[in-house]
C-alpha atoms as a PDB file:
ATOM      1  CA  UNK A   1      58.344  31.005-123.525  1.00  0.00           C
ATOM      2  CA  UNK A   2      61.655  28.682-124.141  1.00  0.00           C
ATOM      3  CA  UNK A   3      60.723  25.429-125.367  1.00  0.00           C
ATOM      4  CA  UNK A   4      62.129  22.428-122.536  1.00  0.00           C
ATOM      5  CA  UNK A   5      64.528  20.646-124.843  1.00  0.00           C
ATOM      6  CA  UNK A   6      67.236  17.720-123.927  1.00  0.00           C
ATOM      7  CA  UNK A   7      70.985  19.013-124.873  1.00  0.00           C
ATOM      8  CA  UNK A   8      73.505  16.392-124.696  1.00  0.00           C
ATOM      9  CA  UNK A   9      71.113  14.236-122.021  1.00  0.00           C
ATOM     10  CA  UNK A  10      70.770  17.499-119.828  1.00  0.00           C
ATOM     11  CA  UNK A  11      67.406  18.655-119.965  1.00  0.00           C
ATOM     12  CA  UNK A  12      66.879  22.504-120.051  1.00  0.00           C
ATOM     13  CA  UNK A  13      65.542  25.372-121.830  1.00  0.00           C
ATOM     14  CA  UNK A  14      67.298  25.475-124.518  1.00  0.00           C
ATOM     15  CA  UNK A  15      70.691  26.729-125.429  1.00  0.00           C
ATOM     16  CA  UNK A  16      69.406  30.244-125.294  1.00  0.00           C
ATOM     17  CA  UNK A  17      67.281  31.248-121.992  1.00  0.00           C
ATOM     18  CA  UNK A  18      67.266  30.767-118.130  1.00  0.00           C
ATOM     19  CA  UNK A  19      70.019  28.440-117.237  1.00  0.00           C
ATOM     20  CA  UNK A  20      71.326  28.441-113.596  1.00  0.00           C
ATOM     21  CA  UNK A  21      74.912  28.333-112.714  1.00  0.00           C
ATOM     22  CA  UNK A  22      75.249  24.942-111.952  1.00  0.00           C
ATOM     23  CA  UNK A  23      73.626  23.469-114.236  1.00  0.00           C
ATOM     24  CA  UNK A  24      75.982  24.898-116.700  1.00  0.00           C
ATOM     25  CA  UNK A  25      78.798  23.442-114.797  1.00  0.00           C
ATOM     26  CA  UNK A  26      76.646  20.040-114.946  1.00  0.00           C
ATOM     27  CA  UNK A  27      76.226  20.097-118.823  1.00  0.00           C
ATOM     28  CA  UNK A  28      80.270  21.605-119.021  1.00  0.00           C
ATOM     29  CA  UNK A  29      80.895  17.879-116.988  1.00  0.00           C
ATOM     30  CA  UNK A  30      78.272  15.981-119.611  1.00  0.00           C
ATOM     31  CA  UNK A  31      79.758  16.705-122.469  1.00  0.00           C
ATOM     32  CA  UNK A  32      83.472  17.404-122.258  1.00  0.00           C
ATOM     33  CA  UNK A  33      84.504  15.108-118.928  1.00  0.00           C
ATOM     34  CA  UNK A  34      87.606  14.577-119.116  1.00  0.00           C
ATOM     35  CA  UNK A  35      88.749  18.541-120.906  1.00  0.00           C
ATOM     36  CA  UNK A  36      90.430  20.751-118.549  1.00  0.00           C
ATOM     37  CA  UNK A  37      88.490  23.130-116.981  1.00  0.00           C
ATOM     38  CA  UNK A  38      90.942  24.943-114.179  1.00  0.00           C
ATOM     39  CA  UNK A  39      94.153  25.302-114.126  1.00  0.00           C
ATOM     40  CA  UNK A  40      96.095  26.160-110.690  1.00  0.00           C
ATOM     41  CA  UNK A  41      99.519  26.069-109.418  1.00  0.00           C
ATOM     42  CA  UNK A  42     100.344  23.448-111.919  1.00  0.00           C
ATOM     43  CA  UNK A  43      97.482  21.347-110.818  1.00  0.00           C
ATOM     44  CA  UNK A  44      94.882  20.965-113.743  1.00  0.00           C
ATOM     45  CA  UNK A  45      90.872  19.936-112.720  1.00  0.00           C
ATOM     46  CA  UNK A  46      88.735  18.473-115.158  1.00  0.00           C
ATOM     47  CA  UNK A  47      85.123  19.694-115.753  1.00  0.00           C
ATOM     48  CA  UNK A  48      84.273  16.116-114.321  1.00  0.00           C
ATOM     49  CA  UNK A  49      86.379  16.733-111.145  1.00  0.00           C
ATOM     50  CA  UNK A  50      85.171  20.314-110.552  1.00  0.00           C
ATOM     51  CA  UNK A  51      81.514  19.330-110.891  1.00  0.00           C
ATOM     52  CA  UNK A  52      81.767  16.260-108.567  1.00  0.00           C
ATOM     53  CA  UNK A  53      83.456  19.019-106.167  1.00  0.00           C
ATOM     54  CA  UNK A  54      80.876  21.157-106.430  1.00  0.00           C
ATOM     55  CA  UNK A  55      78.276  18.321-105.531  1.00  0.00           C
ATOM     56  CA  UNK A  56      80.336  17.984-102.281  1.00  0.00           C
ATOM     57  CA  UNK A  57      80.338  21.613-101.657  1.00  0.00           C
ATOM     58  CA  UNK A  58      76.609  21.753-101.775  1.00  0.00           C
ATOM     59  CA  UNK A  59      75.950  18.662-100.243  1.00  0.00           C
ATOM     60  CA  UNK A  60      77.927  19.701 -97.105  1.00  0.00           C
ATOM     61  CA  UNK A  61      76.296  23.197 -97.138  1.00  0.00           C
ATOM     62  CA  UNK A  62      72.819  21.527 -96.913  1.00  0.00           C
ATOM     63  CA  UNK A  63      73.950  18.965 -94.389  1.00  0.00           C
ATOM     64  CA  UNK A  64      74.805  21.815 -92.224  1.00  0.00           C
ATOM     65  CA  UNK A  65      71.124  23.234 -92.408  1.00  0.00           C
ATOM     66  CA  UNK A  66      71.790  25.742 -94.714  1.00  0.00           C
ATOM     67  CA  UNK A  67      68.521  26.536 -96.799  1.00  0.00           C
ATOM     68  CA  UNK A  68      67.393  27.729-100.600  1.00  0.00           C
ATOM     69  CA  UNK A  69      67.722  31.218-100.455  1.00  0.00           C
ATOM     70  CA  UNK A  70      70.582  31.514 -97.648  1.00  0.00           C
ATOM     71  CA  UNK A  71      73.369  33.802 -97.924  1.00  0.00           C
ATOM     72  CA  UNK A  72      76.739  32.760 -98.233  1.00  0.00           C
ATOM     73  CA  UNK A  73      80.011  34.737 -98.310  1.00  0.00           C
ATOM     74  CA  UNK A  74      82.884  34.008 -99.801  1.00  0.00           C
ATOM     75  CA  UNK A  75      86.603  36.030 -98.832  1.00  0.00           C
ATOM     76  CA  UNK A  76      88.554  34.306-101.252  1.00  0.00           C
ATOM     77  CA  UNK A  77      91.658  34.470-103.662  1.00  0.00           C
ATOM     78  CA  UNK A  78      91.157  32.466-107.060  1.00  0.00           C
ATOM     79  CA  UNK A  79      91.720  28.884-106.677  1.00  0.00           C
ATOM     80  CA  UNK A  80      90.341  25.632-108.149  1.00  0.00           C
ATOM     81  CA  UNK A  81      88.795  25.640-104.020  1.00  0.00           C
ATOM     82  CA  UNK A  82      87.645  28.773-104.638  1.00  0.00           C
ATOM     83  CA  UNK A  83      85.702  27.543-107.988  1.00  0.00           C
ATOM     84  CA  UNK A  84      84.460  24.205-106.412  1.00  0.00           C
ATOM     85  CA  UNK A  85      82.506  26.239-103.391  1.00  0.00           C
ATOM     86  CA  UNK A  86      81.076  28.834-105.681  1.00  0.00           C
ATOM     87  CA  UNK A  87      79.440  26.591-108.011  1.00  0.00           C
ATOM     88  CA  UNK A  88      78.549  24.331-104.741  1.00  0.00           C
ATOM     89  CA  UNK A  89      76.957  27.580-103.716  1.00  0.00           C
ATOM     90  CA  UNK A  90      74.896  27.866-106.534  1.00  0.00           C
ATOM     91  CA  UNK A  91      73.878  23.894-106.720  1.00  0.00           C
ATOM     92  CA  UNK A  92      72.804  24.279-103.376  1.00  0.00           C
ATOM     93  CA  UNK A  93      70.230  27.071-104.388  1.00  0.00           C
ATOM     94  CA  UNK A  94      71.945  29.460-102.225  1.00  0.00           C
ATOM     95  CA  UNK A  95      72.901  32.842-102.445  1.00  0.00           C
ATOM     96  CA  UNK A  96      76.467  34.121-103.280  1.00  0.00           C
ATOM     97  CA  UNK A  97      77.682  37.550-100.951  1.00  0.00           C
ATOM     98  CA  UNK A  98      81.460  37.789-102.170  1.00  0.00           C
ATOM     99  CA  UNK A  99      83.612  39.910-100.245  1.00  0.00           C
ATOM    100  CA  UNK A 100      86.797  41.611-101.886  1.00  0.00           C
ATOM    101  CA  UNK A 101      89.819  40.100-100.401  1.00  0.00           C
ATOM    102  CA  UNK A 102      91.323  43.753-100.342  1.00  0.00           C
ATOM    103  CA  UNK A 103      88.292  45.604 -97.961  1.00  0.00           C
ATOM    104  CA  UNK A 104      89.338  47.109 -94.974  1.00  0.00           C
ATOM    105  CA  UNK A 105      88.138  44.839 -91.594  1.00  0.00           C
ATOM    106  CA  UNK A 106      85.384  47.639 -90.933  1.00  0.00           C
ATOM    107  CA  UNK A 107      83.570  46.777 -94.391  1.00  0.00           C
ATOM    108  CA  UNK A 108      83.969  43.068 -94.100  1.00  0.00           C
ATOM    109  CA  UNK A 109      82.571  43.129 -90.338  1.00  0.00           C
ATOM    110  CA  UNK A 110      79.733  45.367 -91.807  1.00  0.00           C
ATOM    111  CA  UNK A 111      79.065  42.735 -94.853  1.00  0.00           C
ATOM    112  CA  UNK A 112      79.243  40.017 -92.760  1.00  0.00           C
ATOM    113  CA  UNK A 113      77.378  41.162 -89.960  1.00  0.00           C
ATOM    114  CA  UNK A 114      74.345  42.414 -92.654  1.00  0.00           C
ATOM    115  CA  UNK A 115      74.113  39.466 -94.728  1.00  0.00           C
ATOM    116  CA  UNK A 116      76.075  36.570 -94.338  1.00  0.00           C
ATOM    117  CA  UNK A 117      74.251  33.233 -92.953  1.00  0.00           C
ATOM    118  CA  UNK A 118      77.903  31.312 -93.657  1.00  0.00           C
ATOM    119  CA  UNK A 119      81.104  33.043 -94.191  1.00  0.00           C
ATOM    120  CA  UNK A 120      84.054  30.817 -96.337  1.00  0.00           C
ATOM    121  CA  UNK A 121      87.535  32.323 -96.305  1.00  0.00           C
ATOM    122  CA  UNK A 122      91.045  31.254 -97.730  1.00  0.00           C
ATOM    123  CA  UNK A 123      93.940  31.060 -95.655  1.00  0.00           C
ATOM    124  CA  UNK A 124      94.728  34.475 -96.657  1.00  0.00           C
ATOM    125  CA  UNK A 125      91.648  35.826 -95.286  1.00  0.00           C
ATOM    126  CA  UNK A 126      91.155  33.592 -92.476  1.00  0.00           C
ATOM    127  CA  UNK A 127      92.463  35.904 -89.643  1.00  0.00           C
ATOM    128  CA  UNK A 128      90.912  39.059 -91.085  1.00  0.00           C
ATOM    129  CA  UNK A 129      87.734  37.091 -90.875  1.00  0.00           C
ATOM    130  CA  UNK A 130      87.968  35.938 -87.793  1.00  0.00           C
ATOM    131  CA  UNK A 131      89.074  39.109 -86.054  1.00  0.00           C
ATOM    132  CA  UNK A 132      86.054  40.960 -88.192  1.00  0.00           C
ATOM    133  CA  UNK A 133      83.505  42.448 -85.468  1.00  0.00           C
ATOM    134  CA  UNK A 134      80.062  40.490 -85.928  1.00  0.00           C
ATOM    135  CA  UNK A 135      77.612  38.778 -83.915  1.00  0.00           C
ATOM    136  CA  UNK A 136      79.288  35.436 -82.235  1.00  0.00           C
ATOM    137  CA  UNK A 137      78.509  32.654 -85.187  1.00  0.00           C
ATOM    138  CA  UNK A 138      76.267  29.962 -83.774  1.00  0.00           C
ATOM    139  CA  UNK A 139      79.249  27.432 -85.259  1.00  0.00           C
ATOM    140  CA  UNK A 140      83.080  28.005 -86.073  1.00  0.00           C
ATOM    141  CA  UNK A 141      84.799  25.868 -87.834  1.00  0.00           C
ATOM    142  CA  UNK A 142      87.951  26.296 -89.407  1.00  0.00           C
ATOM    143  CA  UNK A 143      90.428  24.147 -91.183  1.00  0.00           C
ATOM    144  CA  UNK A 144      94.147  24.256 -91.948  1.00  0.00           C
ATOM    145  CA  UNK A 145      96.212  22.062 -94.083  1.00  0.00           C
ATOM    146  CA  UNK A 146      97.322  19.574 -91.575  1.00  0.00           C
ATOM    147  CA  UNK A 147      93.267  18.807 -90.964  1.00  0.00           C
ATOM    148  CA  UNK A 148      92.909  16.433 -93.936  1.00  0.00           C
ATOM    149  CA  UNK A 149      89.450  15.271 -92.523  1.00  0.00           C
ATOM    150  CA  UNK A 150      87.897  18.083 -92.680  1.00  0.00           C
ATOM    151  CA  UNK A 151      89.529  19.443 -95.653  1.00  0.00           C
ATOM    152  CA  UNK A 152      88.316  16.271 -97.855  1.00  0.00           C
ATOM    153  CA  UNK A 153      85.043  16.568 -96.638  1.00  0.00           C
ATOM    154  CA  UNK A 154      84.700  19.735 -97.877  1.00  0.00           C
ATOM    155  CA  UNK A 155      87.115  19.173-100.750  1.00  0.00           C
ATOM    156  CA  UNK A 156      87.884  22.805-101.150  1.00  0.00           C
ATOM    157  CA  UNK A 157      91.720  23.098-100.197  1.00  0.00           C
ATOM    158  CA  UNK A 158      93.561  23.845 -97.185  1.00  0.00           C
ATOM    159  CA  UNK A 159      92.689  26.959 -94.890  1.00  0.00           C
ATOM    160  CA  UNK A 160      89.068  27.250 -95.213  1.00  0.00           C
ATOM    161  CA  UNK A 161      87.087  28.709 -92.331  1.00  0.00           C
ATOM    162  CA  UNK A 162      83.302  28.628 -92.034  1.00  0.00           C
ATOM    163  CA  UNK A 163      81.293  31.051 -89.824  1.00  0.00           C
ATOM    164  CA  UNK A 164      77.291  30.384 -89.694  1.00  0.00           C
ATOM    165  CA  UNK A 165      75.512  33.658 -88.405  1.00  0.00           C
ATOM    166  CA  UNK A 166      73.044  32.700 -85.667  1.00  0.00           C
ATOM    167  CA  UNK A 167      69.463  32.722 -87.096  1.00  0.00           C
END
């Protein structure tokens, strides 16, 4: 059994054993703050930026009733957005269903329609998403660039749509 030792003034297990996902992210923001961690489009993101990010990603999916052990989906090309919400995922304690960009609208209905409790998609995959066959979503929102409200409250870029399966 791994020892509980303090690394850096993170407590954890030790640098080898059980370490969740964002808590690595956490430890990344600890100890290097202010090193880049992403890189996109010419826009660089600091460890400390992506993790505070990632606290507002899974704050906002647990202020929208989402549970431990939900199921979220995630249609997305790589972006610093796209980084923010999957460690917000994990922070949150919920569980990641990604979705290949590339799948043909019968497969992503399917996947969505099995498994998701919240969808997320890019602006790229919005309107595949939203013409995807699958039970009508309990809540729909979607953003766009010109809703800056919305889009800093979930600080995850422009073009992000959320679906929430009904329960």
């Amino acid at each position: 059994m791994a020892r509980a030792i303090e690394i850096e003034g993170v407590p954890g297990p030790g640098r080898i054993g059980c370490v969740a996902i964002g808590d690595v992210l956490h430890r990344a923001a600890r100890r290097f703050p202010d090193k880049v961690a992403l890189a996109d489009a010419g826009k660089h993101t600091t460890y400390r930026e992506l993790d505070q990010m990632a606290n507002r990603c899974a704050n906002y999916f647990l202020s929208r009733g989402l549970q431990k052990g939900d199921k979220v989906s995630t249609i997305c090309s790589n972006s610093t957005a796209f980084a923010a919400v999957l460690y917000g995922i994990h922070k949150a304690g919920l569980v990641w269903v990604p979705i290949n960009t590339t799948l043909a609208r019968e497969d992503m209905s399917y996947i969505l329609s099995h498994g998701a409790d919240l969808a997320i998609a890019d602006h790229q995959a919005r309107q595949r998403v939203l013409t995807a066959t699958m039970p009508r979503p309990a809540r729909c929102r979607c953003s766009t660039a010109g809703n800056r409200r919305r889009q800093d409250r979930l600080n995850a870029g422009p073009g992000q749509s959320l679906h929430r399966r009904p329960r």
